[in-house]
N, C-alpha and C. Protein backbone atom coordinates (compact mmCIF):
# COMPACT_ATOMS: atom_id res chain seq x y z
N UNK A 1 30.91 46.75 111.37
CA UNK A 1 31.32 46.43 110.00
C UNK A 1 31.90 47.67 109.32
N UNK A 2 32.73 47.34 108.21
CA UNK A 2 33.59 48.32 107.36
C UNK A 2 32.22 49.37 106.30
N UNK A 3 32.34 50.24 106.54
CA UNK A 3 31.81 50.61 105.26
C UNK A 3 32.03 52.45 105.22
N UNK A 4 31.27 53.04 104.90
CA UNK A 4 31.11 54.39 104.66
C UNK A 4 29.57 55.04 105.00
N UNK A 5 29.73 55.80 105.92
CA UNK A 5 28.63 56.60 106.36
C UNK A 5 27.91 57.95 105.70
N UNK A 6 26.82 57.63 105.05
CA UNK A 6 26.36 59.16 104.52
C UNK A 6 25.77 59.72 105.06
N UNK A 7 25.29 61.19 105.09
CA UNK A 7 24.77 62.20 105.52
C UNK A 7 23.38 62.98 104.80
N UNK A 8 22.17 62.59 104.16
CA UNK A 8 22.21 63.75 103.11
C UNK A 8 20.80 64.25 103.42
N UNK A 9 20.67 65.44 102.67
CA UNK A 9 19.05 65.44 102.60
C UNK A 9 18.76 65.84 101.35
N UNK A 10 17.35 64.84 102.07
CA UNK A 10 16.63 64.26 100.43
C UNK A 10 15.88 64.83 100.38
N UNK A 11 15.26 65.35 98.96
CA UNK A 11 13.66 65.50 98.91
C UNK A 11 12.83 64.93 99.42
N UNK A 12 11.02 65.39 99.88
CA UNK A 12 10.25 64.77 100.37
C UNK A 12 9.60 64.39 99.32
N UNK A 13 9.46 62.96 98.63
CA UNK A 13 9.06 62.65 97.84
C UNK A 13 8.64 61.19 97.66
N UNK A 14 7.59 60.39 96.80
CA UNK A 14 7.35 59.72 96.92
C UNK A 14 8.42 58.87 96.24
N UNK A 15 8.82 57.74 96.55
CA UNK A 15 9.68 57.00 95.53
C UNK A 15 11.38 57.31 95.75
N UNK A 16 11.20 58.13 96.69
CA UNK A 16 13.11 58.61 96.54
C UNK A 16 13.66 57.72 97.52
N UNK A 17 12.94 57.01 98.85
CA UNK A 17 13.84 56.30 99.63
C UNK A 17 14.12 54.65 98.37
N UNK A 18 13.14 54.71 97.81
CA UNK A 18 13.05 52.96 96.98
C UNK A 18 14.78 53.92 96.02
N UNK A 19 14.63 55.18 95.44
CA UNK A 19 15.70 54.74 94.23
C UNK A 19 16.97 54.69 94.73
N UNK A 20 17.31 55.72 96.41
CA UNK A 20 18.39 55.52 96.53
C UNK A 20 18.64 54.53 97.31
N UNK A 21 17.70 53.29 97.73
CA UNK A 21 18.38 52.25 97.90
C UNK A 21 18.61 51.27 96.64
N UNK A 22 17.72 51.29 95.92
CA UNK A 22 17.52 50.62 94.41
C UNK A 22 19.31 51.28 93.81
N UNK A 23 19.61 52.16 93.77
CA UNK A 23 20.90 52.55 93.50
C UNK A 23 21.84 51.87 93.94
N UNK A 24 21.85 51.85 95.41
CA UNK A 24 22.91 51.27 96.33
C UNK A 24 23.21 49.58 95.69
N UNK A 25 21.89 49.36 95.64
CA UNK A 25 22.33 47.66 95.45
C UNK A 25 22.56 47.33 93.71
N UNK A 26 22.09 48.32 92.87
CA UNK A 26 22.50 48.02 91.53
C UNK A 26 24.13 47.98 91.30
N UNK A 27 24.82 49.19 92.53
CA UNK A 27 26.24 49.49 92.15
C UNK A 27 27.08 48.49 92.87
N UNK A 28 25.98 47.12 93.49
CA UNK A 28 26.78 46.58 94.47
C UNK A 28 26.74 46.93 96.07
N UNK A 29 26.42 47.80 96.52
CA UNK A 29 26.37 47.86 98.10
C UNK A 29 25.62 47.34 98.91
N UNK A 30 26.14 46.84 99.72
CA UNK A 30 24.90 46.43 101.38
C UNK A 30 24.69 46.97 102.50
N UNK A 31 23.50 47.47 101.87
CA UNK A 31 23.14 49.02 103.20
C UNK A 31 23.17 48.05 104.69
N UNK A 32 23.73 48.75 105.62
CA UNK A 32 23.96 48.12 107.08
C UNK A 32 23.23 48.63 108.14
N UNK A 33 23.09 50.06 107.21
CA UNK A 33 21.95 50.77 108.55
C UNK A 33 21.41 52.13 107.35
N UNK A 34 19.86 52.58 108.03
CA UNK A 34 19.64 53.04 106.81
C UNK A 34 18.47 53.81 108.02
N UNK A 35 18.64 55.55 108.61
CA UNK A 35 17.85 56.16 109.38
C UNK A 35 17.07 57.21 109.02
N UNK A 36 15.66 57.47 108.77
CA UNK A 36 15.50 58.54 108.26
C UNK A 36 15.32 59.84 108.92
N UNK A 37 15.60 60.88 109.22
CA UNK A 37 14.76 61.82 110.55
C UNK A 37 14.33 63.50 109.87
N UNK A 38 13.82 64.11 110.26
CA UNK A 38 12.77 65.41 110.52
C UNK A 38 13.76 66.30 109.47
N UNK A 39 13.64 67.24 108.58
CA UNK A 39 14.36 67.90 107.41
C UNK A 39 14.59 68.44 108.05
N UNK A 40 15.27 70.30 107.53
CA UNK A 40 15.05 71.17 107.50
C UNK A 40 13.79 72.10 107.66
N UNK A 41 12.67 71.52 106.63
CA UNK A 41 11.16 71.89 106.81
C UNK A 41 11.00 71.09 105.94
N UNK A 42 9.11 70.93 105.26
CA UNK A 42 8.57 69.67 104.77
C UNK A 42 9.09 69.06 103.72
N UNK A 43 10.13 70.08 102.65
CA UNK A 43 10.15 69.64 101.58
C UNK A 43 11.29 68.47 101.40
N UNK A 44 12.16 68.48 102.37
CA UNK A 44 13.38 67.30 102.12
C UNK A 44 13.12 66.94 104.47
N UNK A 45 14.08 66.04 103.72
CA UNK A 45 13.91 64.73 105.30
C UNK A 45 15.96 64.35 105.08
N UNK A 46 16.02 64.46 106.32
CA UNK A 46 17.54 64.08 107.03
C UNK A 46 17.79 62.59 106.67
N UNK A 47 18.76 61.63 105.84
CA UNK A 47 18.80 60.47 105.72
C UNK A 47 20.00 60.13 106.06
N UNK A 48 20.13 59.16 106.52
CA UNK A 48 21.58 58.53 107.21
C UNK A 48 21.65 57.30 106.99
N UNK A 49 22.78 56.83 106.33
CA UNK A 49 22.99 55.38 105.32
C UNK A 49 24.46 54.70 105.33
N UNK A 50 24.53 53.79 106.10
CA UNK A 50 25.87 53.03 106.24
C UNK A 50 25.83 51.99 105.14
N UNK A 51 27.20 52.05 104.04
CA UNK A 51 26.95 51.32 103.15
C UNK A 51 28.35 50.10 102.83
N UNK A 52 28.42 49.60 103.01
CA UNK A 52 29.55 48.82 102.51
C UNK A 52 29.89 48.05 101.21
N UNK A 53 30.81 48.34 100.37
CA UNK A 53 31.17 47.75 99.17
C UNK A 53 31.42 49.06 98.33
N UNK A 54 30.97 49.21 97.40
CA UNK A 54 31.63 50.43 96.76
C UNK A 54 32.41 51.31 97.32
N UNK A 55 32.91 52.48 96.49
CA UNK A 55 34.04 52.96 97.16
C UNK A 55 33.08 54.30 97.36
N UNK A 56 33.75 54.96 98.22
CA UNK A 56 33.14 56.46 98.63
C UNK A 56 32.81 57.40 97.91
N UNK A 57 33.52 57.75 96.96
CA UNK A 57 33.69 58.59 95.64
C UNK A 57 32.38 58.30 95.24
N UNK A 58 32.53 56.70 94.62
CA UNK A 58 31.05 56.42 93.48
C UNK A 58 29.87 56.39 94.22
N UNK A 59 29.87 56.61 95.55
CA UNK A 59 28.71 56.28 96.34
C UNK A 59 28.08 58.21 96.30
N UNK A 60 29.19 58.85 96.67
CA UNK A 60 28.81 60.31 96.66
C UNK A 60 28.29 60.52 94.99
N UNK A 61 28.94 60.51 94.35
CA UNK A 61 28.91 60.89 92.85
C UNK A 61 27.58 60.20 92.31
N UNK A 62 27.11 59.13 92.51
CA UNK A 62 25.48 58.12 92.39
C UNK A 62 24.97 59.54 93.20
N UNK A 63 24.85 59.49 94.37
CA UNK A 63 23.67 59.84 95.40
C UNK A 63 23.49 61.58 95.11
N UNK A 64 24.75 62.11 94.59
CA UNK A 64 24.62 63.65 93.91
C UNK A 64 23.43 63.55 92.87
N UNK A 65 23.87 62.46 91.98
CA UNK A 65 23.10 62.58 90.69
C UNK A 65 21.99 62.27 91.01
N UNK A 66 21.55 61.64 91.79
CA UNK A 66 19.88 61.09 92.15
C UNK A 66 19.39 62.81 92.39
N UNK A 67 20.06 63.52 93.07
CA UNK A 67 19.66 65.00 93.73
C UNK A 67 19.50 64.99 95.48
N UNK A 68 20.51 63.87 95.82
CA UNK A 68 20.61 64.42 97.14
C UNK A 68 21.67 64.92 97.44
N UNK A 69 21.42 65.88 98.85
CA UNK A 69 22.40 66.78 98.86
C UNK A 69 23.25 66.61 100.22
N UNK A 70 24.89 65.90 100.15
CA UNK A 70 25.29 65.39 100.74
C UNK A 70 26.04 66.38 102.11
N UNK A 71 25.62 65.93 103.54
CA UNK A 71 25.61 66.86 104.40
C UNK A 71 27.02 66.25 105.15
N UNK A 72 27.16 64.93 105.16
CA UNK A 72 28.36 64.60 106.12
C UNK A 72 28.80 63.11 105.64
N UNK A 73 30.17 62.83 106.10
CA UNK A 73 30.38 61.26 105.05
C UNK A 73 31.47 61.11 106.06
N UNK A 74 31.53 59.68 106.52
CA UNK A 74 32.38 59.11 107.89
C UNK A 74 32.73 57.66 106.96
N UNK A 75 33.63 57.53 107.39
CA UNK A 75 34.17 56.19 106.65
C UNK A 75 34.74 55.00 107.90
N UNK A 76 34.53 54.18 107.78
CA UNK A 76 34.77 53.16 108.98
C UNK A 76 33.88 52.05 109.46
């Protein structure tokens, strides 16, 4: 399926996987695949999120403002 691939890492925190999917679907998107894996060290975790519907821009520009910090972005 069409969509846009993110990259980011997140804080380790309670509640941050619920807002940035709670985000995704307020702006309209349907997460297609959604992976979490091992940070840097404890305080943030590697997240990987295929999203389709919004455009790339507003998807980066949302997921900045939440405070994640975007590592790689594939579109397709």
């Amino acid at each position: 399926a069409e969509g846009v691939r993110l990259t980011m890492l997140v804080p380790e925190e309670p509640g941050i996987l619920a807002s940035l999917t709670g985000e995704i679907a307020a702006m309209g998107g349907n997460i297609l695949a959604l992976s979490t894996f091992m940070g840097e060290d404890p305080t943030n975790r590697m997240v990987t999120v295929k999203v389709s519907g919004p455009s790339t821009d507003k998807l980066i520009a949302i997921m900045e403002a939440l405070g994640m910090e975007i590592v790689d972005v594939r579109e397709g």
